[in-house]
Protein backbone atom coordinates (compact mmCIF):
# COMPACT_ATOMS: atom_id res chain seq x y z
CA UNK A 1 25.73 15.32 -1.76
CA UNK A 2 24.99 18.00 0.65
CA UNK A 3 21.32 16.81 3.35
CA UNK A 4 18.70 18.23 2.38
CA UNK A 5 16.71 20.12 4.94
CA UNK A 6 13.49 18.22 5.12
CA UNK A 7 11.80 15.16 4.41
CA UNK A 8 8.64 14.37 3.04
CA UNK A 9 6.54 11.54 2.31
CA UNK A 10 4.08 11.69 -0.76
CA UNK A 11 1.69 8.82 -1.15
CA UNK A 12 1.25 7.58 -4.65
CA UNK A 13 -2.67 8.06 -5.28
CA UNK A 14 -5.53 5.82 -3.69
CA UNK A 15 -4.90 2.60 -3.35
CA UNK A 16 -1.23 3.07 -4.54
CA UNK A 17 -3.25 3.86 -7.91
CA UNK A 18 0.35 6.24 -9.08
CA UNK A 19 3.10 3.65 -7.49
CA UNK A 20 3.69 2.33 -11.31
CA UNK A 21 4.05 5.90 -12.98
CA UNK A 22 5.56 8.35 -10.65
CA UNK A 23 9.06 6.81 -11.55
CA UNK A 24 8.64 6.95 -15.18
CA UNK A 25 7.67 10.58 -15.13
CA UNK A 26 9.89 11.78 -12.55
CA UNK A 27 7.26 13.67 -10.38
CA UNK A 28 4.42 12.56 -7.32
CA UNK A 29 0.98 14.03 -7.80
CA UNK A 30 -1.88 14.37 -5.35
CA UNK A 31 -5.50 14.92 -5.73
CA UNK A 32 -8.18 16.72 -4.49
CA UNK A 33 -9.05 18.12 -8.13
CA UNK A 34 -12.28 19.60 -6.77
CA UNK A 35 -10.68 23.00 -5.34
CA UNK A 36 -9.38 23.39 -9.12
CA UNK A 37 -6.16 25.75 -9.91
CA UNK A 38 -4.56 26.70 -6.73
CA UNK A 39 -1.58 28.80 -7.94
CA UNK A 40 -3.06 31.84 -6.64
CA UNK A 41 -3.43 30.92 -3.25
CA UNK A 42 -0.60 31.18 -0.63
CA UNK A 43 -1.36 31.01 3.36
CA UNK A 44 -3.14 28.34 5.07
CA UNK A 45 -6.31 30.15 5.67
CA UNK A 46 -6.71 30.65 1.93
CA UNK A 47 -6.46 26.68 1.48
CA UNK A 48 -8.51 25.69 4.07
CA UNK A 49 -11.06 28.17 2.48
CA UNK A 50 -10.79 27.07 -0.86
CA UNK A 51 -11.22 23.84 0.56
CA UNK A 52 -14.38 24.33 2.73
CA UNK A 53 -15.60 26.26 -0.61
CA UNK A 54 -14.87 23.01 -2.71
CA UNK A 55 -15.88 20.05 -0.26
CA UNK A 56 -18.56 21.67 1.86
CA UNK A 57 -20.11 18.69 3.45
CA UNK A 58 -16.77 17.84 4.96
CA UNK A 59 -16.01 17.91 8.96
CA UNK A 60 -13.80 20.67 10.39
CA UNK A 61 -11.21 17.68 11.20
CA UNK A 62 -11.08 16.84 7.70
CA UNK A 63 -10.96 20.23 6.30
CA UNK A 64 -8.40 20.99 8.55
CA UNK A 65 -6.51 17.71 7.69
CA UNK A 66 -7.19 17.68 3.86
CA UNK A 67 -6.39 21.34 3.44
CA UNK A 68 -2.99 21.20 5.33
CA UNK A 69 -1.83 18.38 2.95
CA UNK A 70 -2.73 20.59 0.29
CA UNK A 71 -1.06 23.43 1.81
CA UNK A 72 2.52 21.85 2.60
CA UNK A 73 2.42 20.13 -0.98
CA UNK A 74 2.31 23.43 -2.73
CA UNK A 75 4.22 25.39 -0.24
CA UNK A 76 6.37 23.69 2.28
CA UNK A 77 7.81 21.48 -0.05
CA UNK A 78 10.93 23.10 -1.56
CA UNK A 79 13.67 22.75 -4.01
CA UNK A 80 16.24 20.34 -2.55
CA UNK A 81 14.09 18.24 0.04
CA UNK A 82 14.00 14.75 0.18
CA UNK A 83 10.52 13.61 -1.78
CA UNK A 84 9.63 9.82 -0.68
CA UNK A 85 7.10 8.21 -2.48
CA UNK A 86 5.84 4.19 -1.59
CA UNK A 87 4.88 1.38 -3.72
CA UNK A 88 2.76 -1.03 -1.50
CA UNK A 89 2.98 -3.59 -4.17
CA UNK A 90 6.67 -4.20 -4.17
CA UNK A 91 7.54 -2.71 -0.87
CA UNK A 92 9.99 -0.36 -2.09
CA UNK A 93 10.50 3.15 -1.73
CA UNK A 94 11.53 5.70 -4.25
CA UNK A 95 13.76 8.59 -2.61
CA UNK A 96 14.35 11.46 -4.68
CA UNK A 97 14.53 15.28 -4.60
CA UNK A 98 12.29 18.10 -5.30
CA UNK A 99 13.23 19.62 -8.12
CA UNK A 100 10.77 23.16 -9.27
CA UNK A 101 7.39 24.81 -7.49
CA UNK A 102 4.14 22.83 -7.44
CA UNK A 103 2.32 22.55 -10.65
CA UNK A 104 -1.77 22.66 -11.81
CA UNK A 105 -0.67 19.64 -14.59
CA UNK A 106 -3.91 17.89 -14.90
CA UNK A 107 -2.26 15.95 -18.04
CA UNK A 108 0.99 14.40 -16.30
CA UNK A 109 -1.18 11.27 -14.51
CA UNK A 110 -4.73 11.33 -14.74
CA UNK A 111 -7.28 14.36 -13.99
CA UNK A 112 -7.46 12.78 -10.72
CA UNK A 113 -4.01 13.74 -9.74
CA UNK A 114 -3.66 17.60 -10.98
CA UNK A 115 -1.14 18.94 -8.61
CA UNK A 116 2.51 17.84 -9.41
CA UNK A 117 5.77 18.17 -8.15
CA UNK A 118 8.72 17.49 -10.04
CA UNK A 119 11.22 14.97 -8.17
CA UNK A 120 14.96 13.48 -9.31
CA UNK A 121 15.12 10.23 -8.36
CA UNK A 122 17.96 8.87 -6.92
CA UNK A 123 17.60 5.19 -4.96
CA UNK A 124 14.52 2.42 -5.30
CA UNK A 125 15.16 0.80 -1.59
CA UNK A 126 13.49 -1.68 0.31
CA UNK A 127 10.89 -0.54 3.05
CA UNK A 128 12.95 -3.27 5.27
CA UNK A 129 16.35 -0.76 4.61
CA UNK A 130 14.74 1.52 7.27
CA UNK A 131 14.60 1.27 11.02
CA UNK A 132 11.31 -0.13 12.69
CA UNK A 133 11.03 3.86 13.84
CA UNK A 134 11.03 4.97 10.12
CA UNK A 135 8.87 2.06 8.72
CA UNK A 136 6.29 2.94 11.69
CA UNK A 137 6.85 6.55 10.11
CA UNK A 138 6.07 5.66 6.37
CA UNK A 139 2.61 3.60 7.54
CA UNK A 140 1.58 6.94 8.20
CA UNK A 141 -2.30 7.91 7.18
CA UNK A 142 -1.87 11.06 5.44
CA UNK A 143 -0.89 11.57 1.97
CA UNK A 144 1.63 14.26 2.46
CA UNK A 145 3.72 14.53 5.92
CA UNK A 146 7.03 15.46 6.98
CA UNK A 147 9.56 12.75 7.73
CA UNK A 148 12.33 15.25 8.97
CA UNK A 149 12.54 13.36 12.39
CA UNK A 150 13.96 10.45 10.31
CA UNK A 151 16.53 12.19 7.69
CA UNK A 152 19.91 11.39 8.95
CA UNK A 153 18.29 7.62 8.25
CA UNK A 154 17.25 8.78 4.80
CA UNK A 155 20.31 10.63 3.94
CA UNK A 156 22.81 7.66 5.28
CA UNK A 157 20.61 5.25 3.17
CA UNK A 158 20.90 7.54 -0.21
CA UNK A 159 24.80 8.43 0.06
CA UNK A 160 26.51 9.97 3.15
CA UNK A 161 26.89 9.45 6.66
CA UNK A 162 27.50 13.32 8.25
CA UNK A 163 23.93 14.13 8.91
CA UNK A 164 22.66 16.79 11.48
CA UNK A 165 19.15 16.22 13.30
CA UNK A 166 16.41 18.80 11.62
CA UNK A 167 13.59 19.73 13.55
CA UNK A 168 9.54 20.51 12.11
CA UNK A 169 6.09 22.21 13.29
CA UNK A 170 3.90 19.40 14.31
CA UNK A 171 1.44 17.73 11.55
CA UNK A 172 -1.99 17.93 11.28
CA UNK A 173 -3.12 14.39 12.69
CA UNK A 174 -5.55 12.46 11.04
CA UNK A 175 -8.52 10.23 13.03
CA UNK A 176 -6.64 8.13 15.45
CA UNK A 177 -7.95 5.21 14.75
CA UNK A 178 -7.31 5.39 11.07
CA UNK A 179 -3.29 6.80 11.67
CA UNK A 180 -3.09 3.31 13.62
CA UNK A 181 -4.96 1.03 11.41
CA UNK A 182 -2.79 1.87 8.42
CA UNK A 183 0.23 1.68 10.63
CA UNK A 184 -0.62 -1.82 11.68
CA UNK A 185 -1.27 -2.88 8.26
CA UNK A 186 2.07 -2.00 6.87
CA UNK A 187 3.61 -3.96 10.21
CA UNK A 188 1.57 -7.06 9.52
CA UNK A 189 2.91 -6.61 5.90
CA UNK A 190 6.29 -6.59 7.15
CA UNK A 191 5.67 -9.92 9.06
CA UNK A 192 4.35 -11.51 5.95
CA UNK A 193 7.00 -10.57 3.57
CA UNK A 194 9.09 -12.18 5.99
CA UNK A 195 7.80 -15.72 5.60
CA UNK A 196 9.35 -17.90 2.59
CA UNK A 197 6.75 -19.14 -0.13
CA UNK A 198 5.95 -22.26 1.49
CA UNK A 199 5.07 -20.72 4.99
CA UNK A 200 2.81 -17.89 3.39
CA UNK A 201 0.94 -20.85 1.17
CA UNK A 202 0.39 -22.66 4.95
CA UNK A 203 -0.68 -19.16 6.31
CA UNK A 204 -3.22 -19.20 3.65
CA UNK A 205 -4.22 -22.56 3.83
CA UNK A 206 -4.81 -21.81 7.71
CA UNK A 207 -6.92 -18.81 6.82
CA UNK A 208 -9.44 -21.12 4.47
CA UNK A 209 -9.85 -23.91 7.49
CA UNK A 210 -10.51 -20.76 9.85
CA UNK A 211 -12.91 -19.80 7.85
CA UNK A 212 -14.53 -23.18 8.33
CA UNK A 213 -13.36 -25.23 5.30
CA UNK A 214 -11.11 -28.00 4.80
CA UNK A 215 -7.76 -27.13 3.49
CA UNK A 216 -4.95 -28.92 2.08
CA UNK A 217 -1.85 -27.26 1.22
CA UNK A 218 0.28 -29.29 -1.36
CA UNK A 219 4.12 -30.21 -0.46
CA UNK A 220 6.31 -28.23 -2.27
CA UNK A 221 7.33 -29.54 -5.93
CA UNK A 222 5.26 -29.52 -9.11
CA UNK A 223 1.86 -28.83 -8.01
CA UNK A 224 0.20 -28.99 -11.52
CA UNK A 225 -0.85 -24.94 -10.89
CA UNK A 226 -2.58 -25.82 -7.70
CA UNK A 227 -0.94 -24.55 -4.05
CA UNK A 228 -3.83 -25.35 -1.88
CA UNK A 229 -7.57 -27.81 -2.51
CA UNK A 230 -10.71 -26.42 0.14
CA UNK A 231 -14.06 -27.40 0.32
CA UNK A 232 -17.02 -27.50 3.40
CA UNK A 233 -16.57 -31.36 4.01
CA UNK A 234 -13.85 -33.90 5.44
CA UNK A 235 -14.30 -35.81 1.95
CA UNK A 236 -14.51 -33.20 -0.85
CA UNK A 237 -17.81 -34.31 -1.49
CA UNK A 238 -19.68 -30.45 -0.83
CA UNK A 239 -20.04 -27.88 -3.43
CA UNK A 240 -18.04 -25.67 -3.17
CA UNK A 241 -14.30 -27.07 -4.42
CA UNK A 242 -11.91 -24.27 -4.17
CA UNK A 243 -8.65 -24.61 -5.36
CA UNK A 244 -5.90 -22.03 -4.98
CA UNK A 245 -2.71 -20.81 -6.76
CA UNK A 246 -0.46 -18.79 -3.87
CA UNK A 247 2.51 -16.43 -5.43
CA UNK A 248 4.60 -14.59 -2.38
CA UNK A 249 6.73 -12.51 -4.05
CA UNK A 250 7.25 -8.72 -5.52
CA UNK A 251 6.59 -9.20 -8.91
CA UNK A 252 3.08 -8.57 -10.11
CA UNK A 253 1.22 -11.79 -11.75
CA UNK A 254 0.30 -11.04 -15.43
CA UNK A 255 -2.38 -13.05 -17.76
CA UNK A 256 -0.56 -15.71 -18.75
CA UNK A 257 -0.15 -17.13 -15.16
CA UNK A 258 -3.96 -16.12 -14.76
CA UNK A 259 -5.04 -18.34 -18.09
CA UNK A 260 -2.74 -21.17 -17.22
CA UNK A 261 -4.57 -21.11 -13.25
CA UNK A 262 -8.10 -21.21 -15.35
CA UNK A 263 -6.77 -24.20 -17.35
CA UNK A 264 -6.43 -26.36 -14.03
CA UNK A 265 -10.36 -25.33 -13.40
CA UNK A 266 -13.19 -27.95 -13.97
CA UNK A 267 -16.81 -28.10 -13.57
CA UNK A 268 -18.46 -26.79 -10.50
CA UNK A 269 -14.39 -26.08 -9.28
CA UNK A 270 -14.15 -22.14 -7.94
CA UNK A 271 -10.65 -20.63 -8.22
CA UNK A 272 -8.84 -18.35 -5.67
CA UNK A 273 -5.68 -16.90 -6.82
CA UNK A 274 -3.40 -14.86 -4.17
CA UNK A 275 -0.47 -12.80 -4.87
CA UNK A 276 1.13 -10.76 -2.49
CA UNK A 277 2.89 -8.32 -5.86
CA UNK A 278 -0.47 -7.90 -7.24
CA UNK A 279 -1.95 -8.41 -10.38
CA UNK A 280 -1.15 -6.66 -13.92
CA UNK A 281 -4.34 -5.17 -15.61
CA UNK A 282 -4.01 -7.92 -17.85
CA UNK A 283 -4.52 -10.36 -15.22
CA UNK A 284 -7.36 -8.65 -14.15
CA UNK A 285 -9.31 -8.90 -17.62
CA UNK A 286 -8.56 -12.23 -17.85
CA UNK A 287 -10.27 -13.16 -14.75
CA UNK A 288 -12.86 -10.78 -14.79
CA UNK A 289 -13.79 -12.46 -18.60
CA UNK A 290 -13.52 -15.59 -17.78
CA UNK A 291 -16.30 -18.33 -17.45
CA UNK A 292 -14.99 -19.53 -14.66
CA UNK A 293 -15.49 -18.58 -11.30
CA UNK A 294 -12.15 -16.95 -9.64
CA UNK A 295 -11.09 -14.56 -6.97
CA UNK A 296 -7.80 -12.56 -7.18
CA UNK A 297 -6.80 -11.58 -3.44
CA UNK A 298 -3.73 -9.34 -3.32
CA UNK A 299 -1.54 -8.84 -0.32
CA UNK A 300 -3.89 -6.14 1.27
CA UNK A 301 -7.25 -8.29 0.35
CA UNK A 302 -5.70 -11.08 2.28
CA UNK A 303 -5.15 -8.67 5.25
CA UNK A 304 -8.51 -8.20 5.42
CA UNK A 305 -8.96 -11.72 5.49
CA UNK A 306 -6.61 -12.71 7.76
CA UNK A 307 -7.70 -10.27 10.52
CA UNK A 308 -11.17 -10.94 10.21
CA UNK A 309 -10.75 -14.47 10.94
CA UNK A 310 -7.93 -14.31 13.15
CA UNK A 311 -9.69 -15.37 16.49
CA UNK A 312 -10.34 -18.87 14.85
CA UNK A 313 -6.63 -19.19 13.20
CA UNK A 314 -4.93 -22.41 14.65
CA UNK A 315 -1.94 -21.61 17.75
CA UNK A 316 0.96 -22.58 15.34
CA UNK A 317 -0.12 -19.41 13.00
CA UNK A 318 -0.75 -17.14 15.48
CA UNK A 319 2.68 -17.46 16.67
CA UNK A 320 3.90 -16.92 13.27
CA UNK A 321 1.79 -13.38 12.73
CA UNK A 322 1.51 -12.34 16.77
CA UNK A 323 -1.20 -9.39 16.55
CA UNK A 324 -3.10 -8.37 19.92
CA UNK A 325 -6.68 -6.75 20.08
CA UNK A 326 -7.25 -3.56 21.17
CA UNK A 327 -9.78 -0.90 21.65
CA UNK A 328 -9.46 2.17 20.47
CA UNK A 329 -12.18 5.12 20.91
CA UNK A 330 -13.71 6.77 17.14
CA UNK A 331 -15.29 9.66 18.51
């Protein structure tokens, strides 16, 4: 196939809320549904009023922002580019290309996500397939942004290798401190998804002691649904008993696992289930219903937990997930 001129990266919704539909229906959507039908409107200026119309309390950095996203969805894109789309779940990327002009579709997703594009999918590829460059590139804030500085690596991963360097205005840039926030998150990701099963269950064990309980992680073999036993005290004797179920892998956990983690729960025990694919909706309701206490962490949740307890983390797992501190001005 012939390269494509340009390459763009569409997220799929908040909180990756599209990453298990935009396959299936062969498009990426965005949001935004407050400035309504935008069909009629075609320079910047008229999006960034239409936008300042419809969000009025917003900043002029995020009208600008916002509004340009908006903008190059329904206009820059064009028939033949490159559409990427990422599923934080599974770490893959869909690569695929535009196919049609943007669309007012409120019914394709949800009414959240009116404005569609059309896209022919052509690989599912591992975020580790690109260079560290590129996967710095795809941690990107935004929701829609240009990629064009890394096609020849796109085009050589989806068929050919003749590819000619393209060139692009300059984005919009979002908040600094939130462009590298979401960049490091997808890095720290990466370093996770490279530890095998039994490494991640010690990383999580090592989390729960720096949080200032005792954790055991159990040696790998049958561990009777149980990864990892916490509690405040040296003898187990302190309320409360946590016991964990760890799954690192792609694949999303469903109900079934949940039920058969709630069987291993007794009286006064508290359950912490952590999957790094996620959880079905299924899995959801059945902890959400059930009598027992239980906390589903998912890869980002952990994240969160990891870095805000990552001064008291012991050497050994520090050197496993280096990070560094650093200050960065919000103003």
């Amino acid at each position: 196939m012939s390269k494509p001129k340009h390459a763009w990266m569409v997220r799929a919704g908040n909180e990756n809320a599209l990453a298990d539909a935009v396959e299936a229906k062969n498009a990426v959507a965005i949001g935004w549904v407050a400035m309504g039908d935008i069909s009629s409107l075609k320079t910047r200026e008229e999006f960034i009023q239409r936008y300042q119309d419809s969000y009025p309390e917003s900043s002029p950095n995020r009208v600008s922002v916002n509004a340009g996203q908006v903008y190059r969805f329904a206009r820059e894109i064009r028939d033949g580019d490159y559409v990427l789309t990422y599923n934080k779940t599974s770490r893959e990327v869909l690569i695929g290309i535009a196919e049609g002009p943007c669309e007012y579709t409120p019914s394709l997703f949800t009414d959240r996500y009116p404005y569609i594009r059309r896209v022919q999918w052509l690989k599912r590829v591992s975020r580790d397939d690109f260079s560290a460059p590129a996967r710095r590139s795809l941690g990107g804030l935004l929701t829609v942004f240009q990629l064009d500085q890394h096609i020849d690596e796109i085009h050589e991963i989806v068929a050919a290798k003749d590819a000619v360097p393209a060139t692009s205005e300059e984005d919009e840039a979002p908040p600094f401190f939130e462009d590298v926030r979401a960049q490091a998150d997808e890095l720290i990701a990466d370093l996770i998804s490279r530890l095998d099963p039994y490494d991640f269950q010690d990383l999580v064990a090592a989390t729960l002691r720096a949080m200032g309980f005792r954790a055991i992680s159990v040696a790998p073999g049958p561990d009777g649904g149980v990864d990892i036993v916490a509690h405040p005290d040296p003898f187990g004797f302190q309320k409360p008993r946590i016991k964990v179920q760890v799954k690192h892998r792609k694949g999303a956990v469903g109900g079934p696992e949940i039920s058969q983690f709630l069987g291993t729960l007794h009286l006064d025990d508290n359950g912490l289930y952590v999957s790094t694919g996620g959880f079905t909706r299924d899995a959801v309701f059945k902890a959400e219903s059930s009598n027992s206490p239980i906390k589903l962490l998912d890869r980002d949740s952990f994240i969160d937990l990891l870095l805000e307890h990552y001064e008291t983390l012991e050497p050994e797992f520090k050197a496993r997930i280096p990070l560094r501190k650093v200050w960065i001005p919000t103003l």
